[in-house]
N, C-alpha and C. Protein backbone atom coordinates (compact mmCIF):
# COMPACT_ATOMS: atom_id res chain seq x y z
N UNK A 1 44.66 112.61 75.27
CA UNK A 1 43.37 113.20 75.62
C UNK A 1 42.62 112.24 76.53
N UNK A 2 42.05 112.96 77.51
CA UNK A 2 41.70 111.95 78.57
C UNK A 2 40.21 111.50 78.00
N UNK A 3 39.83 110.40 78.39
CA UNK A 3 38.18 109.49 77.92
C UNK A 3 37.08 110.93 78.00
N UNK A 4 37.20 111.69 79.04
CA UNK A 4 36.04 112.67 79.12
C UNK A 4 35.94 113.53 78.26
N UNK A 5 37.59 113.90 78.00
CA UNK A 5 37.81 115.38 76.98
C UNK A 5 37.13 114.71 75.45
N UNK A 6 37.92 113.52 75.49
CA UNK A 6 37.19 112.41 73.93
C UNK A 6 35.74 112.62 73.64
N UNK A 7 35.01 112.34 74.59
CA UNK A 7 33.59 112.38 74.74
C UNK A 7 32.78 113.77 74.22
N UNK A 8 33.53 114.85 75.36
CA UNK A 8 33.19 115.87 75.08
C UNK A 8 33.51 116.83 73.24
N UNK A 9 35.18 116.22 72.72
CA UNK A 9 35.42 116.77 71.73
C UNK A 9 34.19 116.14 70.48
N UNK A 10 33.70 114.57 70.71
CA UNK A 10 33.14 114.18 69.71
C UNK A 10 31.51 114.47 69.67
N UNK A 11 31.18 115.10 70.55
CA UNK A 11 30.00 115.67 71.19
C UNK A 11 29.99 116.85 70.37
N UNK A 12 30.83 117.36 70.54
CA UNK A 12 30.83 118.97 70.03
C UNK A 12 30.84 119.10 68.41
N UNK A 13 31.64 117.91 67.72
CA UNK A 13 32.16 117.80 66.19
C UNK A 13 30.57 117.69 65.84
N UNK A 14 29.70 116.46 66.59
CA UNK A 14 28.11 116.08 66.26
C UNK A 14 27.65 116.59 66.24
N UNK A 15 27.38 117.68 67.48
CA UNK A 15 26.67 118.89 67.21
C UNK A 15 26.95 119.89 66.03
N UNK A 16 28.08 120.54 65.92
CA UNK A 16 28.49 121.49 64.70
C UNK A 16 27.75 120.43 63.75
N UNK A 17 28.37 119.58 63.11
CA UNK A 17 27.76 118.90 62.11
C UNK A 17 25.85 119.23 61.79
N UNK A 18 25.75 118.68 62.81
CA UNK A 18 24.01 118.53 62.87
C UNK A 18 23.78 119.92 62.70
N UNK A 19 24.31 120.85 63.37
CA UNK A 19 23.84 122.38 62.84
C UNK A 19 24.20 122.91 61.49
N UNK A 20 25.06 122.73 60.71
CA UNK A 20 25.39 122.73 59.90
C UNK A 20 24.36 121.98 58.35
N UNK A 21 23.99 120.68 58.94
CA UNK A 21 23.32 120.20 58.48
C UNK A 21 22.04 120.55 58.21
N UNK A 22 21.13 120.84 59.20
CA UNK A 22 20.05 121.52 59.38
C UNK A 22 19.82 122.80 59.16
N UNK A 23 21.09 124.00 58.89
CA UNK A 23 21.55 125.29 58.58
C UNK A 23 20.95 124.94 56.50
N UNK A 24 21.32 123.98 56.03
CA UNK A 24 21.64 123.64 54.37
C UNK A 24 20.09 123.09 54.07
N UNK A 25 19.27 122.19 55.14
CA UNK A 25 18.13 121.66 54.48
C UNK A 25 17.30 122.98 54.94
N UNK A 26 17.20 123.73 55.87
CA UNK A 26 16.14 125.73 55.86
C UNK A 26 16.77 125.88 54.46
N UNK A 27 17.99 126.38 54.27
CA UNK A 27 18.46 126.85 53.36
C UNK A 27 17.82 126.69 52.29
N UNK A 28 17.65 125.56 51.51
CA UNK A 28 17.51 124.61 50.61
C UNK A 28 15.87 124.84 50.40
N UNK A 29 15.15 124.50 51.47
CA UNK A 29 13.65 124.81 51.56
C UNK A 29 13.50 126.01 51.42
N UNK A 30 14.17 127.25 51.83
CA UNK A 30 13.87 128.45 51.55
C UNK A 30 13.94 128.68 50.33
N UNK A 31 14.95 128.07 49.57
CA UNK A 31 15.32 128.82 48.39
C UNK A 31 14.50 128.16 47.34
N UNK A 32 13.79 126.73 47.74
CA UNK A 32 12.70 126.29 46.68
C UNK A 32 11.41 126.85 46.82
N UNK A 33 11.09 127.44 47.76
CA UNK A 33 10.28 128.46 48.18
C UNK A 33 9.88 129.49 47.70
N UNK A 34 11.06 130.36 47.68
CA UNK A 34 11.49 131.60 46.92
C UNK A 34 11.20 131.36 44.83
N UNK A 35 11.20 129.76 45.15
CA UNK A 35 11.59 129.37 43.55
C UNK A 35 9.73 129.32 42.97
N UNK A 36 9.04 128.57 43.93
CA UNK A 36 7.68 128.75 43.57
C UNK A 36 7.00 129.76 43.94
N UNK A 37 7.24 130.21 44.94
CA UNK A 37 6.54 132.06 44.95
C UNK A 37 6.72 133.08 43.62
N UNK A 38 7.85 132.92 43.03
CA UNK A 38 8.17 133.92 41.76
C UNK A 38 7.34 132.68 40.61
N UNK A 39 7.40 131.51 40.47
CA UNK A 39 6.39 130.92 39.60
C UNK A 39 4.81 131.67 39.85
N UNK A 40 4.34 131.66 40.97
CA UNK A 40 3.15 132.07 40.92
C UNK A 40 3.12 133.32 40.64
N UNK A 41 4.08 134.03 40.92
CA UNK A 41 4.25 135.87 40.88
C UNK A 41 4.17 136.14 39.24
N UNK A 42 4.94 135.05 38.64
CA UNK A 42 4.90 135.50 37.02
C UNK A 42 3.56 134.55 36.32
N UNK A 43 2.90 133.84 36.80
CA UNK A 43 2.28 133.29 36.75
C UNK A 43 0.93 134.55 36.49
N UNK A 44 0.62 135.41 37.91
CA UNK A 44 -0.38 136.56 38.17
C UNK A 44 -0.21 137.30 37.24
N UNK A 45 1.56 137.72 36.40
CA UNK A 45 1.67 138.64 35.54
C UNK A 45 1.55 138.54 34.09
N UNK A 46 1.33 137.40 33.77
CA UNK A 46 0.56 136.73 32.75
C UNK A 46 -0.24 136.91 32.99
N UNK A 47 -1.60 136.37 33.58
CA UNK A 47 -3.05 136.65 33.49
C UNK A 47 -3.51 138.35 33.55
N UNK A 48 -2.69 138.59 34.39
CA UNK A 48 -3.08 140.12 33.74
C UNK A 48 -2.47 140.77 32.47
N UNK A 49 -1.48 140.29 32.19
CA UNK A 49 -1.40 140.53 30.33
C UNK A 49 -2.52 140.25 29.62
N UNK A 50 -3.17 139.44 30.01
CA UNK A 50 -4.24 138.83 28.90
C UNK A 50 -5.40 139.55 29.09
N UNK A 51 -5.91 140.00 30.65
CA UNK A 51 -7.15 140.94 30.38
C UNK A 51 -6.01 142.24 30.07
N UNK A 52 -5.70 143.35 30.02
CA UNK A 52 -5.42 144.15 29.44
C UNK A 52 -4.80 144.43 28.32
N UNK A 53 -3.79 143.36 27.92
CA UNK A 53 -3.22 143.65 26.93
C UNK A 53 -1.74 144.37 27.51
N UNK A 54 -1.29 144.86 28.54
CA UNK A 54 -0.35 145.51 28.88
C UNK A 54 0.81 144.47 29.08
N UNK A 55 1.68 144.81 29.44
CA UNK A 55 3.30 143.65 30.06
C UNK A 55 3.17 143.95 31.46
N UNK A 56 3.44 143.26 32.37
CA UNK A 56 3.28 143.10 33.71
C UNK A 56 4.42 142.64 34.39
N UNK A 57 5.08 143.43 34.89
CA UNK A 57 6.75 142.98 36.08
C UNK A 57 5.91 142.15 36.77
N UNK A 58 6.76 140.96 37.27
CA UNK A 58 6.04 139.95 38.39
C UNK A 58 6.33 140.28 39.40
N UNK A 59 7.37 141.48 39.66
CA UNK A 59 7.78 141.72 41.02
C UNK A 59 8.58 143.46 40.66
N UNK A 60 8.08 144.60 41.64
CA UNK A 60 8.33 145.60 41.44
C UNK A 60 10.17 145.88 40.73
N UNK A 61 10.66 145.68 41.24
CA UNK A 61 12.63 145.18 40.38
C UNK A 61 12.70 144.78 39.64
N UNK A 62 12.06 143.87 38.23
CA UNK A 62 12.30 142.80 37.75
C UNK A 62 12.63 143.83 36.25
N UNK A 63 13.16 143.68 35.27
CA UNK A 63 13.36 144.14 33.99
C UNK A 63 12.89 143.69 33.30
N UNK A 64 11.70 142.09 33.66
CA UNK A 64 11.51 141.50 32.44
C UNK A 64 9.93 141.45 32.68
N UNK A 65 9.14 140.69 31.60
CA UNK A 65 7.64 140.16 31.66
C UNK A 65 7.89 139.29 31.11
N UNK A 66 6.64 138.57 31.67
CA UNK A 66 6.20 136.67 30.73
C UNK A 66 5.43 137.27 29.37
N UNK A 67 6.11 136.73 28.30
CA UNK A 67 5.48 137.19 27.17
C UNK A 67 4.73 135.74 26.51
N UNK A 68 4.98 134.86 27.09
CA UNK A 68 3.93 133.54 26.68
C UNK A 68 3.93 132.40 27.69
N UNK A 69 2.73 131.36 27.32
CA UNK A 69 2.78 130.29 28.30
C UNK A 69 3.20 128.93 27.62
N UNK A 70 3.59 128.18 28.17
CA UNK A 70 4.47 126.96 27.05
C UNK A 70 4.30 125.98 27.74
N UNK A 71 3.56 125.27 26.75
CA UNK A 71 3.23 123.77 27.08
C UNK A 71 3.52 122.42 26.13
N UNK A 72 4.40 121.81 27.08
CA UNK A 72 5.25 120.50 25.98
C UNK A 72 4.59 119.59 26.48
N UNK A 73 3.86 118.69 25.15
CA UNK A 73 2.94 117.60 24.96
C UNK A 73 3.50 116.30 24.37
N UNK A 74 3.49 115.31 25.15
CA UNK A 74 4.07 113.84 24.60
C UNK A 74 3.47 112.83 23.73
N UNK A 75 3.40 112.17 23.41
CA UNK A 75 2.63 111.03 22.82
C UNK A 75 3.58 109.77 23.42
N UNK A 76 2.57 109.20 24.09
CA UNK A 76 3.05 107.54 24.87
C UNK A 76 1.54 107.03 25.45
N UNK A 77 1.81 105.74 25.58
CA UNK A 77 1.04 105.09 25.61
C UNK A 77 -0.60 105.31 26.26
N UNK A 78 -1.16 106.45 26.94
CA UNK A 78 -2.34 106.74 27.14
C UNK A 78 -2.33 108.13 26.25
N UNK A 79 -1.99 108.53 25.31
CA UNK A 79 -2.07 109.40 24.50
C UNK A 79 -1.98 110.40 24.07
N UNK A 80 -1.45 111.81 24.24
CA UNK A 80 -0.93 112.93 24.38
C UNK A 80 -1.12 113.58 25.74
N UNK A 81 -0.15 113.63 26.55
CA UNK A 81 -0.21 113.80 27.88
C UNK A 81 0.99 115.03 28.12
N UNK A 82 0.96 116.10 29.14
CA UNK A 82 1.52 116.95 29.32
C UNK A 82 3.25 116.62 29.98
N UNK A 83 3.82 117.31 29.74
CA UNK A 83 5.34 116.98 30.08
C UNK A 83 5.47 117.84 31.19
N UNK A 84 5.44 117.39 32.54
CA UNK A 84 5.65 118.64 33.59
C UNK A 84 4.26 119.87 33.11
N UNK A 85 4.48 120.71 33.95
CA UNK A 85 3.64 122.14 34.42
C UNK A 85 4.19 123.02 33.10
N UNK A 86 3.34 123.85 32.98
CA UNK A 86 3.18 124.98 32.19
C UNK A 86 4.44 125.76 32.84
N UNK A 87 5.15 126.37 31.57
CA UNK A 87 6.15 126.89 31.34
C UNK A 87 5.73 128.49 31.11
N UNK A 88 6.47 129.90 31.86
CA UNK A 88 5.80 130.83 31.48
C UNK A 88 7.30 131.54 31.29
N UNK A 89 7.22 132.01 29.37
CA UNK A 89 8.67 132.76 29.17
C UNK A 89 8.70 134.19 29.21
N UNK A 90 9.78 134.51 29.57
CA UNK A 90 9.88 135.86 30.31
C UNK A 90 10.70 136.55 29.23
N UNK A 91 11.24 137.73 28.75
CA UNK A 91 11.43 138.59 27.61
C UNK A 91 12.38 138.83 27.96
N UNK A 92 13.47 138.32 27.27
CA UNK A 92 15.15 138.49 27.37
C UNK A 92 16.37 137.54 28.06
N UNK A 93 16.66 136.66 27.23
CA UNK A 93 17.31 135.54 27.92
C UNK A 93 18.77 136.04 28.50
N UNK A 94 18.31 136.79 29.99
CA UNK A 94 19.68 137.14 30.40
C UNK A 94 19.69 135.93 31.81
N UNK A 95 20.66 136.12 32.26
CA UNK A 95 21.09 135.25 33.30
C UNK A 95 20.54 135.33 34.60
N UNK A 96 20.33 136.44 34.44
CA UNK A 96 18.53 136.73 35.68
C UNK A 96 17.51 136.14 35.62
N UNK A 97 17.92 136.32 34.35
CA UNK A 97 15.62 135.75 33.88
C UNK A 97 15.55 134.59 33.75
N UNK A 98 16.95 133.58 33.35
CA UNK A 98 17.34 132.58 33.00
C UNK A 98 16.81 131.65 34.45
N UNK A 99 17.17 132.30 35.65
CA UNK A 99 17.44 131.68 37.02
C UNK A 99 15.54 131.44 37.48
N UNK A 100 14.76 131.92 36.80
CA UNK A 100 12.97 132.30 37.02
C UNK A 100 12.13 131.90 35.83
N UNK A 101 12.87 131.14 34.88
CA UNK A 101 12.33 130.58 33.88
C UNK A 101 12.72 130.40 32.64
N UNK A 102 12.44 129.73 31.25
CA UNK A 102 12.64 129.97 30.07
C UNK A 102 12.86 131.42 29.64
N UNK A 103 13.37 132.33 28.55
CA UNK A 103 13.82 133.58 28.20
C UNK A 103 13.69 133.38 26.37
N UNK A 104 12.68 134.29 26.42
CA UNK A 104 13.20 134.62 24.85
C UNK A 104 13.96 135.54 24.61
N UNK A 105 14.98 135.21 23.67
CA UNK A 105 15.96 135.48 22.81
C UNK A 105 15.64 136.79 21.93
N UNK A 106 15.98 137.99 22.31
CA UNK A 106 15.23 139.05 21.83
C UNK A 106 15.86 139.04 20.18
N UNK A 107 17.22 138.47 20.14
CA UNK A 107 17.29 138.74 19.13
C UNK A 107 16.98 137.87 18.15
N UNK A 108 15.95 137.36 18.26
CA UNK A 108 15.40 136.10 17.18
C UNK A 108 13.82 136.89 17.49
N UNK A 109 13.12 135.80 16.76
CA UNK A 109 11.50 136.37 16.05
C UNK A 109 11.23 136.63 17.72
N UNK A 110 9.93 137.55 17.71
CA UNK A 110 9.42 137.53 18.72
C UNK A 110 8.07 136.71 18.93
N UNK A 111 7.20 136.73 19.87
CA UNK A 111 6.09 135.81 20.08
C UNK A 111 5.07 136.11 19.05
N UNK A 112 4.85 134.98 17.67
CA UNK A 112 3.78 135.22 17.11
C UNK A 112 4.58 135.99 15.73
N UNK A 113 5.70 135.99 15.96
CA UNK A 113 6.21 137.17 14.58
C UNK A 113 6.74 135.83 13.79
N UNK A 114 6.95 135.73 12.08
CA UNK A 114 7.49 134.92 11.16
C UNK A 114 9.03 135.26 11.66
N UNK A 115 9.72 133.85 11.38
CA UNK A 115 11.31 133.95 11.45
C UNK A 115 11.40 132.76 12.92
N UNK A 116 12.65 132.71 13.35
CA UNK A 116 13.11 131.90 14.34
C UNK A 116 13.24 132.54 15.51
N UNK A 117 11.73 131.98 16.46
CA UNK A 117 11.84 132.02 17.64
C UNK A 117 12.82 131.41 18.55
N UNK A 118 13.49 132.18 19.55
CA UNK A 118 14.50 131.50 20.45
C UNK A 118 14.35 131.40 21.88
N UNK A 119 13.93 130.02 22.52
CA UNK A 119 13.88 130.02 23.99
C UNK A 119 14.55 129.79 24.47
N UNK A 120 15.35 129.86 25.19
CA UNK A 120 16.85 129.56 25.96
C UNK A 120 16.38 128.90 27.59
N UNK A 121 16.62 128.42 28.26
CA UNK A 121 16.46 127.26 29.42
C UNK A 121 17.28 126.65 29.91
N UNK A 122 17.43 126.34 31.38
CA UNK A 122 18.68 125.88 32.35
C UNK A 122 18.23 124.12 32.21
N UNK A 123 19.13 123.55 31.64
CA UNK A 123 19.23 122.53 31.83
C UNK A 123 18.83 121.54 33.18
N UNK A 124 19.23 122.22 34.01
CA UNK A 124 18.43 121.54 35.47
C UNK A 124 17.57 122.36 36.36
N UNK A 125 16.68 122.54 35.00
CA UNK A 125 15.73 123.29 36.29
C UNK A 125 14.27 123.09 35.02
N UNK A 126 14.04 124.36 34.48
CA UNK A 126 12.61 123.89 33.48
C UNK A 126 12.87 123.87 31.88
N UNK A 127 14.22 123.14 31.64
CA UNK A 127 14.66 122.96 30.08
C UNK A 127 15.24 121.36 30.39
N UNK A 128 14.87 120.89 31.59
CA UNK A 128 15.58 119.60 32.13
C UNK A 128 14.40 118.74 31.17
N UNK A 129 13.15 118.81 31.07
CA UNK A 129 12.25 118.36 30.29
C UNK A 129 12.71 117.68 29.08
N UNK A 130 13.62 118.84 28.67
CA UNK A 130 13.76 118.84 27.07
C UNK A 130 14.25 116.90 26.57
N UNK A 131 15.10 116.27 27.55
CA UNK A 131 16.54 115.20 27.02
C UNK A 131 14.70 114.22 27.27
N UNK A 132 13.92 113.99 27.33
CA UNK A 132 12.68 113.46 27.20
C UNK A 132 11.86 113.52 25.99
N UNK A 133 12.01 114.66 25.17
CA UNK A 133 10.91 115.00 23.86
C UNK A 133 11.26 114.06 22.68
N UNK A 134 10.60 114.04 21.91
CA UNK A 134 10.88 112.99 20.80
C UNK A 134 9.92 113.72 19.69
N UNK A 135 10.74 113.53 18.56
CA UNK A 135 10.26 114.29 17.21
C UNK A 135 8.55 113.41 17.15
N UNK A 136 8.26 114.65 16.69
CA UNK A 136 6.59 113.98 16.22
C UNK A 136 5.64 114.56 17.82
N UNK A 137 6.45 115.10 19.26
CA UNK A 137 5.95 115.38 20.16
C UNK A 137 5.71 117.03 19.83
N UNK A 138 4.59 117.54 20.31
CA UNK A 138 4.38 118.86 20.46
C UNK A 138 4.71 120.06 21.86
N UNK A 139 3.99 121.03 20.98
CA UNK A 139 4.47 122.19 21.68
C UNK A 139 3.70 123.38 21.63
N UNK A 140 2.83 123.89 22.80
CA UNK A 140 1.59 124.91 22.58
C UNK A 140 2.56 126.28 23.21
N UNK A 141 2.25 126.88 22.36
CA UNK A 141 2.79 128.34 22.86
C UNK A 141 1.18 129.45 22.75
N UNK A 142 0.90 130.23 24.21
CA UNK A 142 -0.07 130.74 24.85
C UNK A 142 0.83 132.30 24.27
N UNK A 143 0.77 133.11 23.07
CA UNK A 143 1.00 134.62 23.37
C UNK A 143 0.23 135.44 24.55
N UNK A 144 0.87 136.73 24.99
CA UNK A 144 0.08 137.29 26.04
C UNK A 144 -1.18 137.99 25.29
N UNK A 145 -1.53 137.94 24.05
CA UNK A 145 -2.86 138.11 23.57
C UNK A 145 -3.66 137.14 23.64
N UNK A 146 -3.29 136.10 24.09
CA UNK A 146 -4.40 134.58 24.26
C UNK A 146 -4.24 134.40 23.08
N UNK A 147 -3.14 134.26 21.80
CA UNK A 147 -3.40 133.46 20.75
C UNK A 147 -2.83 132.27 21.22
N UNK A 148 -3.40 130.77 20.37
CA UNK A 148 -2.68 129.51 20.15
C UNK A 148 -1.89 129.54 19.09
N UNK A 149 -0.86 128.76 19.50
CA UNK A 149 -0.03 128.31 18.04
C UNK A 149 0.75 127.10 18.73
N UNK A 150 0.37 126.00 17.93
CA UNK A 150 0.90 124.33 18.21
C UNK A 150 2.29 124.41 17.00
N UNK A 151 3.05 123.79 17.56
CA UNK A 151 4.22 123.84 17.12
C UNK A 151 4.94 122.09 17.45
N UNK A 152 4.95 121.72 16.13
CA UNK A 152 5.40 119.92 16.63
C UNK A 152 6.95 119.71 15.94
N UNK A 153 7.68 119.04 17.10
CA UNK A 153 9.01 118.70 17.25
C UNK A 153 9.42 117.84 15.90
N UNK A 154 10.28 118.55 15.20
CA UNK A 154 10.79 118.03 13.85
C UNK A 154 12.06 117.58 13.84
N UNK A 155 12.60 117.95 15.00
CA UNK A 155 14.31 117.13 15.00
C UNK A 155 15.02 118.17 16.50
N UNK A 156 15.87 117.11 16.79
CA UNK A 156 16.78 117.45 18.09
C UNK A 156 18.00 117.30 17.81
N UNK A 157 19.32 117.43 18.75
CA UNK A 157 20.30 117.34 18.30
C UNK A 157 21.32 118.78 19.03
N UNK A 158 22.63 117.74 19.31
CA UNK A 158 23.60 118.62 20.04
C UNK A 158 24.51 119.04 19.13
N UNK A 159 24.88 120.04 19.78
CA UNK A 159 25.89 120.95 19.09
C UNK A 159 26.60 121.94 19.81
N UNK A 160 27.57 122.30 19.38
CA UNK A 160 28.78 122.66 20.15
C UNK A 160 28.56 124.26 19.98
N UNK A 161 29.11 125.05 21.26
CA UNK A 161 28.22 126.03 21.26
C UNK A 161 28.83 127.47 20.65
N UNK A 162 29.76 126.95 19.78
CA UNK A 162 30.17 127.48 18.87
C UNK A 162 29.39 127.47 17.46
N UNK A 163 28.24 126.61 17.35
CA UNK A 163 27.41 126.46 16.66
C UNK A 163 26.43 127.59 16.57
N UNK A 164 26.81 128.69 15.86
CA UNK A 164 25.28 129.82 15.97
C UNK A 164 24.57 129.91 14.89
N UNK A 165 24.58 128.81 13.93
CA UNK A 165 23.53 129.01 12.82
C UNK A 165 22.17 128.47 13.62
N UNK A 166 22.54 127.42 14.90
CA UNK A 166 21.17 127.60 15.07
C UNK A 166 20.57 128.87 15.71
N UNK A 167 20.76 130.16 15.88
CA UNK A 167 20.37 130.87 16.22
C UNK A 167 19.88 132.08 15.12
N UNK A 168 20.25 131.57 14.23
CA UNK A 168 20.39 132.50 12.80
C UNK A 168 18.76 132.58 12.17
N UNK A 169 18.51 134.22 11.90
CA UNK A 169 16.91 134.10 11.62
C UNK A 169 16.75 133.13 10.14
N UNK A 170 15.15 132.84 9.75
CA UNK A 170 14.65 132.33 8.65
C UNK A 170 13.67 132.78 8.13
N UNK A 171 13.35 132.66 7.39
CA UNK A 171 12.33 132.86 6.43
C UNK A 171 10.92 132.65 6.87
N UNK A 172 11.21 131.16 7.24
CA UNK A 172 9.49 130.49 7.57
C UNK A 172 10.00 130.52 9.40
N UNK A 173 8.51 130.69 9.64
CA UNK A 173 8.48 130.35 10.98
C UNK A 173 9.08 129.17 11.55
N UNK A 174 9.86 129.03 13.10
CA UNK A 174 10.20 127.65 13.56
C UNK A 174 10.21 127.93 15.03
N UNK A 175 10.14 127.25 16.18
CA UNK A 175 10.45 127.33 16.90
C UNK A 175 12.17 126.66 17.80
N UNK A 176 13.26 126.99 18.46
CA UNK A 176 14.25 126.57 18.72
C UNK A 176 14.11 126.86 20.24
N UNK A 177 14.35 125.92 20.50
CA UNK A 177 14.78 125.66 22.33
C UNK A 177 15.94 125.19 22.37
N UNK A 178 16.49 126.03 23.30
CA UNK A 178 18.17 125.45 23.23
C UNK A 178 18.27 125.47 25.00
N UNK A 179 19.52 124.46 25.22
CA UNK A 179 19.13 124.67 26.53
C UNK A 179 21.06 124.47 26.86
N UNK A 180 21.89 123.60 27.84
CA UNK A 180 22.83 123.33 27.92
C UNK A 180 23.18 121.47 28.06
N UNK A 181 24.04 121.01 27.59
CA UNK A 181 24.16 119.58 27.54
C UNK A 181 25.76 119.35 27.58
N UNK A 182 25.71 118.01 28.47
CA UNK A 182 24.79 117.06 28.83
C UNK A 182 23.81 117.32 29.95
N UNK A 183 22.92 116.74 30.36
CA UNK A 183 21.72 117.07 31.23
C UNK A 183 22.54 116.62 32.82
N UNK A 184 23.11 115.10 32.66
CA UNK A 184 23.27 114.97 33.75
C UNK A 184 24.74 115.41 34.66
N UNK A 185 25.35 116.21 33.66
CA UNK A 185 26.42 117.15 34.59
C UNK A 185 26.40 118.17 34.34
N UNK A 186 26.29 119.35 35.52
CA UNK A 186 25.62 120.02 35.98
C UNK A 186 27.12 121.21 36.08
N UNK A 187 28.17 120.87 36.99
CA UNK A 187 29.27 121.99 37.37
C UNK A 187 29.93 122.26 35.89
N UNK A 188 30.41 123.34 36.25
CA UNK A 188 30.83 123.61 35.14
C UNK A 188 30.57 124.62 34.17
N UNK A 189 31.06 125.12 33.20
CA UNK A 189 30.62 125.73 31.77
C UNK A 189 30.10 124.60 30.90
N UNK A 190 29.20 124.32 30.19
CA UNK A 190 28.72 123.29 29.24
C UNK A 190 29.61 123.78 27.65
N UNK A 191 29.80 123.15 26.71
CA UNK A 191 30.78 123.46 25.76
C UNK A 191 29.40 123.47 25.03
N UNK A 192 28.61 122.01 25.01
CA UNK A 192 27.67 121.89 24.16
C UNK A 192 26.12 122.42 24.47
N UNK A 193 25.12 122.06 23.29
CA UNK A 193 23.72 122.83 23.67
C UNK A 193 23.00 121.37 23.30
N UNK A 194 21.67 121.60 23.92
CA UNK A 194 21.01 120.56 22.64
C UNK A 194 20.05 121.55 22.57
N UNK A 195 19.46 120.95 21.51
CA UNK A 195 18.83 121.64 20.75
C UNK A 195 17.45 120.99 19.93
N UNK A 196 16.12 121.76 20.39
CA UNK A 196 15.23 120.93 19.84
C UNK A 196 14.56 122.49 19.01
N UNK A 197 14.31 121.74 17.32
CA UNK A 197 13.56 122.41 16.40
C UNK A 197 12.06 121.51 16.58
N UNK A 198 11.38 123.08 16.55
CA UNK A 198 9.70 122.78 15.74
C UNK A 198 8.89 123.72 14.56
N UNK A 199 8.37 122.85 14.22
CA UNK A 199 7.44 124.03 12.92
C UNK A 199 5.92 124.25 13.27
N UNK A 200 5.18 125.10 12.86
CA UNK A 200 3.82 125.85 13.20
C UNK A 200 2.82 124.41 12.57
N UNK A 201 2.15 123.81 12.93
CA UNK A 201 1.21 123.35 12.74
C UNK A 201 0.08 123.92 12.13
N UNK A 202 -0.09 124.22 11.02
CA UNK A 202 -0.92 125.21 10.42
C UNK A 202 -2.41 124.27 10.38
C-alpha cells in the first residue's frame, strides 16, 4: 500500500471510529433523558393521586401507576440524612415497570395493607442504593392517600433466588426490598437477591 493510500485508509478507520463514538455518547444522553422525563412524568402522576384520590398512568400506554413515594434515610455522622432522591413505586413488578422504577409485588400486601409488602428494584439503577443501608437505618413510605408509615431496617442478607420464603405473606406487617446481587456485576442472570427486611415503626 502506497504512503498516500496508508494515510488515507487510517483517516477513514478515525473518522468511522469518531462517528461511531459520538453516534453511543447522543445515544447514551438520549436515553438518560428519556430516563428523567418518565421520573418527572410519574412523579406528576403521583401528585395527582393525592389531590383526587384516583391512580394516574404517567404516560397515555403505560399499564401501571405510582402507588407510593419511598424515601431511604441513613444515620452517619451529621445525622439522619436522605439516601439519593425520592423513590416513586409503580403497581406491578413486571419487567416494564421494573426498567421506570421500584414495582410492587402485587402478590404480597399492598400499600398500607397488614402482611408482607414486596418492592422489587434493578440493582443498577434505583435498588443500587440498597448494598449502602445498614440495620437500625430507615424507610418512609408516602401511600397515594398521603398517609406516613416509617419503617426501620431490621436485617439484610443474600439469598439464592430459589429462596421464596422471603416472599411468603405474614401475619404482622414488614416491609421486603429485594433487588438482584452482587451489585457490582451487572451482565448476566443474577442467581442471587439481597434482601433488606423492615418493620412499621409504630
Amino acid at each position: 500500500m502506497k504512503p498516500n493510500q496508508h494515510a488515507k485508509t487510517h483517516l477513514w478507520i478515525m473518522t468511522l471510529l469518531t462517528l461511531v463514538g459520538l453516534g453511543l455518547i447522543v445515544q447514551g444522553g438520549y436515553m438518560q433523558a428519556k430516563a428523567h422525563f418518565a421520573q418527572f412524568l410519574i412523579e406528576r402522576a403521583f401528585e395527582q393521586t393525592l389531590v383526587d384520590n384516583q391512580p394516574h398512568k404517567p404516560w397515555s400506554w403505560a399499564d401501571t401507576h405510582p402507588v407510593a413515594k419511598m424515601r431511604v434515610l441513613q444515620h452517619n455522622a451529621q445525622g439522619v440524612q436522605p439516601l439519593g432522591q425520592d423513590l416513586y413505586v409503580l403497581a406491578g413488578a413486571s419487567g416494564r415497570n421494573l426498567a421506570f422504577g421500584p414495582s410492587l409485588m402485587l402478590a404480597g400486601a399492598g400499600i398500607g395493607e397488614q402482611g408482607n409488602m414486596i418492592i422489587a428494584g434493578h440493582r443498577d439503577s434505583h435498588f443500587m442504593r440498597l448494598q449502602y443501608v445498614n440495620v437500625g437505618d430507615m424507610i418512609e413510605l408516602y401511600s397515594a392517600t398521603g398517609q406516613l408509615q416509617v419503617y426501620r431496617i431490621t436485617a439484610t442478607q443474600v439469598v439464592h433466588e430459589s429462596a421464596t420464603e422471603v416472599l411468603e405473606q405474614t401475619e404482622n406487617s414488614k416491609l421486603t426490598l429485594i433487588t438482584c446481587y452482587p451489585f457490582d456485576q451487572l451482565a448476566g442472570n443474577a442467581e442471587y437477591r439481597y434482601i433488606v427486611e423492615a418493620k412499621p415503626m409504630v
